[in-house]
Protein backbone atom coordinates (compact mmCIF):
# COMPACT_ATOMS: atom_id res chain seq x y z
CA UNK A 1 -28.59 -57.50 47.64
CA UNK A 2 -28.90 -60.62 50.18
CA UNK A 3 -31.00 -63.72 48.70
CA UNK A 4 -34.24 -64.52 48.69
CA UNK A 5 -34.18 -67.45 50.11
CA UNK A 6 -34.34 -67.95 53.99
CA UNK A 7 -31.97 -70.38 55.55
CA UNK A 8 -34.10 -73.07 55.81
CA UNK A 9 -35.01 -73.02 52.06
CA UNK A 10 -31.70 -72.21 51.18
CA UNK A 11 -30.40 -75.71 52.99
CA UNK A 12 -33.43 -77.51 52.12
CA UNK A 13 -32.12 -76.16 48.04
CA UNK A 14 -28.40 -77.53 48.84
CA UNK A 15 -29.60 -80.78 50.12
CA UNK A 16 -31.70 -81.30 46.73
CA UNK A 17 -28.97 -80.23 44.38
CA UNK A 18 -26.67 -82.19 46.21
CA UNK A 19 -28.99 -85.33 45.68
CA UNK A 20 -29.11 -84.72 42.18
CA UNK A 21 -25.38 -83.81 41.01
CA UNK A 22 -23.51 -85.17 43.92
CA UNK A 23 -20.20 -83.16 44.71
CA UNK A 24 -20.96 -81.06 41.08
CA UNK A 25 -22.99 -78.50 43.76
CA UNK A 26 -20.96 -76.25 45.56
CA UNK A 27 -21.50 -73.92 48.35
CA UNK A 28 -17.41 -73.39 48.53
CA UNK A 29 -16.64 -69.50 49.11
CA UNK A 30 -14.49 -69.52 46.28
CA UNK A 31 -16.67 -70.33 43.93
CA UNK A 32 -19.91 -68.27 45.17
CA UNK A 33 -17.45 -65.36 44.69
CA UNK A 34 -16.20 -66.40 41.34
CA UNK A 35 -19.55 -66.68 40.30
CA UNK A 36 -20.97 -63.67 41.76
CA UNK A 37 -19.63 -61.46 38.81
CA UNK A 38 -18.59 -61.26 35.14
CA UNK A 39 -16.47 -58.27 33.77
CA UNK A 40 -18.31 -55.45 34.33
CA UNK A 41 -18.47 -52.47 36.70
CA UNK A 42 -22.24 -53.62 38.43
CA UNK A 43 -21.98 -55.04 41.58
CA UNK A 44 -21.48 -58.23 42.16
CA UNK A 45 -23.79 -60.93 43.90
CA UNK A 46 -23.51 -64.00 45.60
CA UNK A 47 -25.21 -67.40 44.79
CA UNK A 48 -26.45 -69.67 47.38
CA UNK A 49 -25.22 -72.77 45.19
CA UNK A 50 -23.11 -73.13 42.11
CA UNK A 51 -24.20 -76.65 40.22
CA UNK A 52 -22.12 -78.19 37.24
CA UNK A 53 -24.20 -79.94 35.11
CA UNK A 54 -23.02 -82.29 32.07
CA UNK A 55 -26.17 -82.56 29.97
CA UNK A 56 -29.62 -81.08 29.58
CA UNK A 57 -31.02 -83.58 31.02
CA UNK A 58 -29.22 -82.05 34.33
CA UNK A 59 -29.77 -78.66 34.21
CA UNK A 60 -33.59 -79.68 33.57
CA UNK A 61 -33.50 -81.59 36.91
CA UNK A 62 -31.67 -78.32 39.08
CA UNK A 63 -34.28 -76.16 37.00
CA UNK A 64 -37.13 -78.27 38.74
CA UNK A 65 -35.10 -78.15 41.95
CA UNK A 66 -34.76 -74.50 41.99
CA UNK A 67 -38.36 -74.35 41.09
CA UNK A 68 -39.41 -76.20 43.75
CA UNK A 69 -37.85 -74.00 45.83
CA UNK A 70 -38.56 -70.70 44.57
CA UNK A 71 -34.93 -70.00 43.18
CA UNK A 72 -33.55 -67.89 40.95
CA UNK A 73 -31.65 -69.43 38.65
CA UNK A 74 -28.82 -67.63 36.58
CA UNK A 75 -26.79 -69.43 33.78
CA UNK A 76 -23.25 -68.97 34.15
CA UNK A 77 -20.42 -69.49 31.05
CA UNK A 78 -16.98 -68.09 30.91
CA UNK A 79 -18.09 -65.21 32.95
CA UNK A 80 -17.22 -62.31 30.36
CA UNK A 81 -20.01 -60.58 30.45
CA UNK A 82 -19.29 -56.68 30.61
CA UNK A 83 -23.13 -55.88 31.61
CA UNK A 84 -23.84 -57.66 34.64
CA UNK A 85 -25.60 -60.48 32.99
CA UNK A 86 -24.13 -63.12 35.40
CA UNK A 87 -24.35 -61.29 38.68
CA UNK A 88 -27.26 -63.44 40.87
CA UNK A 89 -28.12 -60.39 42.21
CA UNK A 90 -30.86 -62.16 44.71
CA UNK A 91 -28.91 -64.85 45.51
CA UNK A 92 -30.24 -68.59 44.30
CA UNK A 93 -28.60 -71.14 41.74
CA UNK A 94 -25.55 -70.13 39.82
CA UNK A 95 -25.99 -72.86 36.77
CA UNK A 96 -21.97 -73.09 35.26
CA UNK A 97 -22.49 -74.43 31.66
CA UNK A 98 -18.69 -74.35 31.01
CA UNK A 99 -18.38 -78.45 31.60
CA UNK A 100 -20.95 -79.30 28.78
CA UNK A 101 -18.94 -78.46 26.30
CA UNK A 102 -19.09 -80.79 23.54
CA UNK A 103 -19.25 -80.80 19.85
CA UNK A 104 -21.57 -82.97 18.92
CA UNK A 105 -21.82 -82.39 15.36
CA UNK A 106 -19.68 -80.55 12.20
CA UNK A 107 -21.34 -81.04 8.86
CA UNK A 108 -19.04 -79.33 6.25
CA UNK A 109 -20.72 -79.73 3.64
CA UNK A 110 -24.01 -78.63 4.87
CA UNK A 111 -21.93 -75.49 6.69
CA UNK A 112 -23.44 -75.66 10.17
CA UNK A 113 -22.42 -77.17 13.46
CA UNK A 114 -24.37 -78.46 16.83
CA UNK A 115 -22.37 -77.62 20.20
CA UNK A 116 -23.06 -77.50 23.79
CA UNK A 117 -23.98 -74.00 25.51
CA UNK A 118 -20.46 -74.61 27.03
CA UNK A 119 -17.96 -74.53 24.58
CA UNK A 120 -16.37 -71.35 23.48
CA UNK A 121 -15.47 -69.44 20.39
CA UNK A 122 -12.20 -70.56 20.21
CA UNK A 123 -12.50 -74.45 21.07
CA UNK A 124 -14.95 -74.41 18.32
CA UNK A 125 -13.02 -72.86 15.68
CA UNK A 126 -10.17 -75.42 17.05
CA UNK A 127 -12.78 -77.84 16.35
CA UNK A 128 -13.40 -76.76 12.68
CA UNK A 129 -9.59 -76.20 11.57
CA UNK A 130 -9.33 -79.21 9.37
CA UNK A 131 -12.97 -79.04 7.92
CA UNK A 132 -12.39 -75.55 5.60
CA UNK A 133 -15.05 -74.03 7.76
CA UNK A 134 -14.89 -71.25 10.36
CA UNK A 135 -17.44 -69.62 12.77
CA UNK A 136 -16.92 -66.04 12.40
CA UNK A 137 -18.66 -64.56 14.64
CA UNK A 138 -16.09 -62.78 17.00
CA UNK A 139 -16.72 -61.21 20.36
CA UNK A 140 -13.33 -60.68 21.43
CA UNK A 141 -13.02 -62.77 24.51
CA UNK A 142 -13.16 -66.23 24.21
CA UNK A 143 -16.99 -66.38 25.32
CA UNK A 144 -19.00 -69.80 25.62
CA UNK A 145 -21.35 -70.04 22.08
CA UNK A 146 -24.41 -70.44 25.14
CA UNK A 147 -23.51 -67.44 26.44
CA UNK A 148 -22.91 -65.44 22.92
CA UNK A 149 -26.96 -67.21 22.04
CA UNK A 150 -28.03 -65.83 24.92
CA UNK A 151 -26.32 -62.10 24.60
CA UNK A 152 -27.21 -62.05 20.96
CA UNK A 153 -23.64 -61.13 20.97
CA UNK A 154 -21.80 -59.40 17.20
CA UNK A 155 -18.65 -58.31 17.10
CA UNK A 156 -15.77 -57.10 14.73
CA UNK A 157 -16.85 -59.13 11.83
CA UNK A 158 -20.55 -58.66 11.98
CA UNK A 159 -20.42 -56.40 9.07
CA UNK A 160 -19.87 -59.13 6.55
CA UNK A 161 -20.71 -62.60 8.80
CA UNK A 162 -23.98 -61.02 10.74
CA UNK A 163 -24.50 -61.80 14.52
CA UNK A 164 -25.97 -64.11 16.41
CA UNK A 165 -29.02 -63.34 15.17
CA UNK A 166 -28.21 -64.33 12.08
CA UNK A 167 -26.16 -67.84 12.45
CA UNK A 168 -28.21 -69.34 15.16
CA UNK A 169 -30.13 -71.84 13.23
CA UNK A 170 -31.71 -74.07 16.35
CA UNK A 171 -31.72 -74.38 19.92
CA UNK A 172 -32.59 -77.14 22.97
CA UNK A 173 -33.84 -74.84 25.94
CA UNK A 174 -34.52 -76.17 29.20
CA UNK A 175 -37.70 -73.60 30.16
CA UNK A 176 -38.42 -72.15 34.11
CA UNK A 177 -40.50 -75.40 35.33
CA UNK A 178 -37.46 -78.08 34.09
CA UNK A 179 -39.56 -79.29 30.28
CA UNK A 180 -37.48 -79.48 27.38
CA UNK A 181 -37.90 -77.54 24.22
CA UNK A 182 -36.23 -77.68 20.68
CA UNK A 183 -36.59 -74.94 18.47
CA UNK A 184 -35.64 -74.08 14.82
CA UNK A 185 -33.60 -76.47 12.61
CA UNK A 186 -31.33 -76.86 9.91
CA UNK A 187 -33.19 -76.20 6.56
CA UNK A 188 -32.73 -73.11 5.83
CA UNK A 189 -36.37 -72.49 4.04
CA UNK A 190 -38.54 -72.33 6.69
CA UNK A 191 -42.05 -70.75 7.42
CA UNK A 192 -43.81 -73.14 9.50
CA UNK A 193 -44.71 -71.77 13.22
CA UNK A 194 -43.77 -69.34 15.46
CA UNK A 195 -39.93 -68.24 15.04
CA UNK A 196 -39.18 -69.23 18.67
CA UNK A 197 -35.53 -69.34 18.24
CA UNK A 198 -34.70 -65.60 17.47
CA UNK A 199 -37.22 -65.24 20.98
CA UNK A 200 -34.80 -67.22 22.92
CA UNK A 201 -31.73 -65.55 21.21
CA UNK A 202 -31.04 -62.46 22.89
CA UNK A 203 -33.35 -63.34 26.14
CA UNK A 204 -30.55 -63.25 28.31
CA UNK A 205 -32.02 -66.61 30.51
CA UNK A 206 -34.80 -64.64 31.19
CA UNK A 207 -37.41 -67.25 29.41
CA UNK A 208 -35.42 -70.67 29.71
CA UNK A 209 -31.50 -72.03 29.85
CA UNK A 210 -29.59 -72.77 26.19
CA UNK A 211 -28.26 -75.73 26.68
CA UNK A 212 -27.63 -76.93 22.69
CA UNK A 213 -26.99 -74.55 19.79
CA UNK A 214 -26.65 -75.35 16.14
CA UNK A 215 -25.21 -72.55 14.30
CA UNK A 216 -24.14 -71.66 10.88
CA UNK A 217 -20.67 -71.97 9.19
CA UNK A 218 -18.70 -70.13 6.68
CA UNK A 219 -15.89 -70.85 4.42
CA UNK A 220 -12.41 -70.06 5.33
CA UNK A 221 -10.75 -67.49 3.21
CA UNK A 222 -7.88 -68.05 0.87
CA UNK A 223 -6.40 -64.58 1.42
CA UNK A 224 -6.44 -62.10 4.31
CA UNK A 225 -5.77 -58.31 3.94
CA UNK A 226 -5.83 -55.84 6.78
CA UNK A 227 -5.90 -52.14 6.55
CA UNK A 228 -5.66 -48.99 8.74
CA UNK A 229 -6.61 -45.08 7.35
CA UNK A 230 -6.54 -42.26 9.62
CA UNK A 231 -8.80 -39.32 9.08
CA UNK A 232 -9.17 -35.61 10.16
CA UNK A 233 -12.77 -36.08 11.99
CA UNK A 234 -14.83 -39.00 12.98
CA UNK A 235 -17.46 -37.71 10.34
CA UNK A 236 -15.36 -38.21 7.58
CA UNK A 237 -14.37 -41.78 8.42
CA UNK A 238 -18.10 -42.99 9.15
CA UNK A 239 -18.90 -41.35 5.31
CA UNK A 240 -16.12 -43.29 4.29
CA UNK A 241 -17.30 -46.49 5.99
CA UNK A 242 -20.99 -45.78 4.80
CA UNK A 243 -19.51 -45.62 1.27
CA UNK A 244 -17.87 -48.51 1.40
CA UNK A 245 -21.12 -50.64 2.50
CA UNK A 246 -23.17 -48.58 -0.30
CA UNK A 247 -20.62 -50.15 -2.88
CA UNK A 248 -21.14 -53.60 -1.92
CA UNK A 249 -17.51 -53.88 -0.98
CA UNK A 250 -17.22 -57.32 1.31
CA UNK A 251 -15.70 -55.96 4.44
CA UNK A 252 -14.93 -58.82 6.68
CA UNK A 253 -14.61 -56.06 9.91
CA UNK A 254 -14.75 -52.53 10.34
CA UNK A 255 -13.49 -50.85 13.49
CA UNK A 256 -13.81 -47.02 14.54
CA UNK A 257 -11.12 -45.66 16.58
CA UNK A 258 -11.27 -41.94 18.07
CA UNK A 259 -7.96 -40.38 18.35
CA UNK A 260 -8.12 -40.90 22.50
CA UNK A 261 -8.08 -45.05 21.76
CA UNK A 262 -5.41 -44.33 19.44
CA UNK A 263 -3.17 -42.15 21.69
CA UNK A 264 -4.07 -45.26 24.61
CA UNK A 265 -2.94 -47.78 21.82
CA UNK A 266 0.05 -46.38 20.79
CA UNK A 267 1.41 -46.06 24.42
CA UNK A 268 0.69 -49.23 25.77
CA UNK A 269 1.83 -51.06 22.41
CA UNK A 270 4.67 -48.80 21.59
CA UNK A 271 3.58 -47.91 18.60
CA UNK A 272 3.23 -44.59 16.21
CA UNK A 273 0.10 -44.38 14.82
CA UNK A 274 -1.24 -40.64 13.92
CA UNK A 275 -3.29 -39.66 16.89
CA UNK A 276 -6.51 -39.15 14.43
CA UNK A 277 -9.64 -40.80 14.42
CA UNK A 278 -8.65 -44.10 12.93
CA UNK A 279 -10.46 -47.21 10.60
CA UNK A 280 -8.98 -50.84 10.79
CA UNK A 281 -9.84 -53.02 8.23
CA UNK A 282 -10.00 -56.42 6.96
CA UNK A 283 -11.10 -57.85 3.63
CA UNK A 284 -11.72 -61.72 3.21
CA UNK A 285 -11.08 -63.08 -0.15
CA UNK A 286 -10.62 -66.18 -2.35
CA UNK A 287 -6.99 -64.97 -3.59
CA UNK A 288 -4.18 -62.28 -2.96
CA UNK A 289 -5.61 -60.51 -6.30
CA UNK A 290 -9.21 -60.21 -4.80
CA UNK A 291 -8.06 -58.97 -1.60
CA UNK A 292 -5.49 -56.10 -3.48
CA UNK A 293 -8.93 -55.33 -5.25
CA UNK A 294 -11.47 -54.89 -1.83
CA UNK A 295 -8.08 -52.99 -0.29
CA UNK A 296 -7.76 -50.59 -3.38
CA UNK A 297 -11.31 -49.66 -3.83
CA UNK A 298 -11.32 -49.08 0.14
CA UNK A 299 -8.94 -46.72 0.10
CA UNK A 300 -9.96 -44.89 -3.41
CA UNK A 301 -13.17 -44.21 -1.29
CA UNK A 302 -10.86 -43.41 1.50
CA UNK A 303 -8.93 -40.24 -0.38
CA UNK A 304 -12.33 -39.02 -1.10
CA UNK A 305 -13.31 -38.38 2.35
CA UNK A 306 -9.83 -37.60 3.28
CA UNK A 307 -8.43 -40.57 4.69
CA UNK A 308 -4.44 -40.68 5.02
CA UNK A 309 -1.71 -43.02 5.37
CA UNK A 310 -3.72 -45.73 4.27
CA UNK A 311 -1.43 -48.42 5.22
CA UNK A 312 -2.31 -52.17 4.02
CA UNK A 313 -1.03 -55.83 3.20
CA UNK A 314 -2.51 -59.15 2.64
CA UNK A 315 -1.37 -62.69 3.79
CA UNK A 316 -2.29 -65.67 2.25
CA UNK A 317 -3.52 -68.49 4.50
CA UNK A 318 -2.46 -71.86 2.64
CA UNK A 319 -2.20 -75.42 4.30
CA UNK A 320 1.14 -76.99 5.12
CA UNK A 321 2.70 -77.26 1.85
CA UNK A 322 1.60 -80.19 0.54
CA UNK A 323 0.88 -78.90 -2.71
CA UNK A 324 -2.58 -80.10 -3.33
CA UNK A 325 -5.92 -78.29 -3.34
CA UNK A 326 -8.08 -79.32 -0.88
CA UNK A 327 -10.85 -82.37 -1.35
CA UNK A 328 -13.29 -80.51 1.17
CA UNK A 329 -16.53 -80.28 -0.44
CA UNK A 330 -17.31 -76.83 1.24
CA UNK A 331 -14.43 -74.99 -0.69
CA UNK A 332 -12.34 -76.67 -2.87
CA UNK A 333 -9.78 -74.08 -3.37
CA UNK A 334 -8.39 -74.61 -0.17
CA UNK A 335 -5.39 -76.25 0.08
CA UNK A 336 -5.51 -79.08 2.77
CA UNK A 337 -4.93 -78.61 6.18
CA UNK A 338 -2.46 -79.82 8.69
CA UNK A 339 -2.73 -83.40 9.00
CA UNK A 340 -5.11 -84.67 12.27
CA UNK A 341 -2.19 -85.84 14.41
CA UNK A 342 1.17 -86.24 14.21
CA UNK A 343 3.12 -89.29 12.87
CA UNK A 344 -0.44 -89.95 10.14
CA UNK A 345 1.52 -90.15 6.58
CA UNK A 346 -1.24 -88.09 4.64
CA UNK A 347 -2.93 -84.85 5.28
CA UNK A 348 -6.68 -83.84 6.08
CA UNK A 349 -7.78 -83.74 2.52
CA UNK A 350 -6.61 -87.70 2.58
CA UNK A 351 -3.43 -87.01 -0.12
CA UNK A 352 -0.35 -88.71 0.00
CA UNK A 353 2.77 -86.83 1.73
CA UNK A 354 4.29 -86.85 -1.89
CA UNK A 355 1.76 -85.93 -4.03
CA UNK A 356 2.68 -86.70 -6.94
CA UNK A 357 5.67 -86.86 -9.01
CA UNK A 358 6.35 -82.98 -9.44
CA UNK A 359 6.19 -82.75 -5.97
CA UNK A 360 9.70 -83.67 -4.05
CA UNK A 361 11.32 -81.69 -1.27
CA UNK A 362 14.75 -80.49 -1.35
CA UNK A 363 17.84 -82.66 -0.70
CA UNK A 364 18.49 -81.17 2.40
CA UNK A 365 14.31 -81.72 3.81
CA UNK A 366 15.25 -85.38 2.43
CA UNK A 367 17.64 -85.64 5.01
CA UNK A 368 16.45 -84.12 8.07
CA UNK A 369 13.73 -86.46 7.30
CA UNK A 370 16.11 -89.25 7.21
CA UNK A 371 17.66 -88.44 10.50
CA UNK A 372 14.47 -87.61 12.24
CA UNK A 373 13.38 -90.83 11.67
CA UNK A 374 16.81 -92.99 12.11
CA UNK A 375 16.35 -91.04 15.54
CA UNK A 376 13.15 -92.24 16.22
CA UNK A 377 14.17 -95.50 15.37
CA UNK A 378 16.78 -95.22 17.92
CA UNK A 379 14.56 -94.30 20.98
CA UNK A 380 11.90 -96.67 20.45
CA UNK A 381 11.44 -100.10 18.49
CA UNK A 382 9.17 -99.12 15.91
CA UNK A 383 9.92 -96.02 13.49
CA UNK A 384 6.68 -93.11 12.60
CA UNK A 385 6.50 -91.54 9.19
CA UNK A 386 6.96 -88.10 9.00
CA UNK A 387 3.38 -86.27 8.93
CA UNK A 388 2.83 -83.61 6.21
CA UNK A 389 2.47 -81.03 9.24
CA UNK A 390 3.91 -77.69 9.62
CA UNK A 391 6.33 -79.01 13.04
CA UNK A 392 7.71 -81.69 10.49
CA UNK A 393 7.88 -79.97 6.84
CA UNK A 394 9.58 -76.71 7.69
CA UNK A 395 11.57 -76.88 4.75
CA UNK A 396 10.75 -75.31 1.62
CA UNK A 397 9.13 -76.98 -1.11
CA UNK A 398 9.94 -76.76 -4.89
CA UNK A 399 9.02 -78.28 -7.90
């Protein structure tokens, strides 16, 4: 569909937007066509300006712009949207969040994070890989948290972690005439006013632009154990997954696969799985022993309903081998994770490379260490000491 705006108000719109972010407006082809679409089938539209704002205080001033103007105005993240959430479908402002994309705040201990409507899934959880803390929450593309607020977006683990929904815990939206709004907070007791954030969650940038989220954390799991159980009917295997929920079994994700995806799956990944209606599973847990126990009781319930091949194993996640549990206050049976950048002589929980005297590595870690670092010495004039990280203590440990 063309825009709504004329071609005087649509150059009277660039001029303004051009006043206010300077060369962060474009009107390059490229870009209108880039953001004209997400993922899905719909079909696509073309903006009359992209903008780039860096803070709210930015997208508040192309909000009053666009206002001015009579502009629609469509918020624009990593453009994965498979239902046509990003296509400006009458033209107007094309807001791309994806360069405000800052954490601004991790509080471990209090489990919840504040980030800009830019920053994705995975640049967060990058973000949170030395705290003990994860953000669960999981999509499947690497979408912008904004953009995820805005979808109310689940995913695979929404069975045991919620959605969006349920981990949004505040907002800062920048309403239709440019004012500023923050709603929600961090206590998690809460019954005074209107519950404006779960309005905004799940709007879709119909009632105002996310520009700030703060969302809830959870603890990383000791022990990971994954599972797949094929079945003779897709009946069977959602009474097997109802089952499972009925017993209170802590299913990190649950995902239904008819025999078609299966067949698709095993051709394009060379694999042999029976071409069945298929569950995949995961179980989060604080040890190997816990996550044998969610992975036996799964498939007990599993033989009932006449699951077979009930395939499963776990891995344990553990921190680079330094031997001590971590000093995170969130979970303290984590052990501590890799060390914040190379060449620092202690690890993220703050403990000493050698932690204490039970702790030595082998004789031949000893010296690879020795001539890593008479090599270092070589090339430069100072020498490093070797971080407790996982490119630099490859060798095994032993007490």
């Amino acid at each position: 569909m063309p825009s709504v705006l004329s071609a005087e108000r649509r150059a009277a719109l660039v001029r303004d937007l051009t006043d206010a972010l300077g060369d962060r407006c474009s009107t390059n082809a490229t870009q209108l066509e880039h953001h004209g679409h997400g993922e899905s089938w719909h079909a696509p539209g073309q903006p009359d300006a992209v903008v780039f704002p860096l803070s709210t205080d930015e997208v508040s001033a192309v909000v009053r712009v666009a206002a001015r103007h009579g502009a629609p105005v469509v918020p624009f993240g990593a453009g994965s949207s498979l239902e046509g959430h990003v296509n400006p479908v009458h033209g107007g402002v094309s807001l791309d969040l994806s360069r405000m994309n800052r954490v601004l705040r991790v509080s471990a201990e209090d489990l919840d994070a504040t980030v800009e409507a830019g920053v994705t899934h995975r640049q967060l959880n990058k973000a949170l890989a030395n705290t003990g803390t994860a953000f669960w929450v999981d999509p499947g593309a690497d979408a912008t948290i904004g953009g995820m607020a805005a979808t109310r977006a689940s995913g695979t683990t929404a069975v045991r972690y919620g959605t969006m929904r349920e981990v949004v815990l505040g907002l800062t939206v920048v309403l239709a005439d440019g004012r500023v709004i923050r709603t929600g907070g961090r206590a998690r007791k809460s019954s005074a006013g209107y519950d404006l954030t779960r309005l905004f969650v799940g709007s879709e940038g119909t009632l105002g632009v996310i520009t700030e989220i703060t969302v809830r954390l959870f603890g990383r799991p000791e022990a990971v154990s994954a599972a797949v159980c094929a079945f003779d009917s897709i009946d069977e295997a959602v009474r097997a997954v109802i089952q499972t929920i009925q017993f209170g079994i802590p299913v990190a994700r649950i995902e239904l696969m008819d025999e078609v995806q299966i067949d698709a799956v095993n051709r394009y990944s060379k694999l042999s799985y029976a071409v069945k209606p298929t569950l995949l599973f995961e179980f989060h847990a604080t040890s190997d022993a816990g996550a044998a126990e969610h992975a036996t009781a799964v498939q007990e319930i599993a033989a009932e309903h006449g699951g077979t091949e009930f395939r499963w194993a776990t891995t344990t996640r553990i921190g680079p081998r330094c031997g001590r549990r971590a000093t995170t206050p969130t979970t303290r049976r984590w052990r501590c994770a890799p060390a914040a950048r190379h060449g620092s002589a202690t690890c993220a929980c703050r403990s000493p490379r050698w932690p204490s005297a039970s702790w030595r590595p082998s004789a031949s870690s000893r010296r690879r260490a020795r001539t890593r670092r008479s090599s270092a010495t070589s090339a430069t004039a100072t020498s490093t000491s070797t971080s407790c990280s996982t490119r630099t203590t490859r060798a095994r440990w032993r007490k």
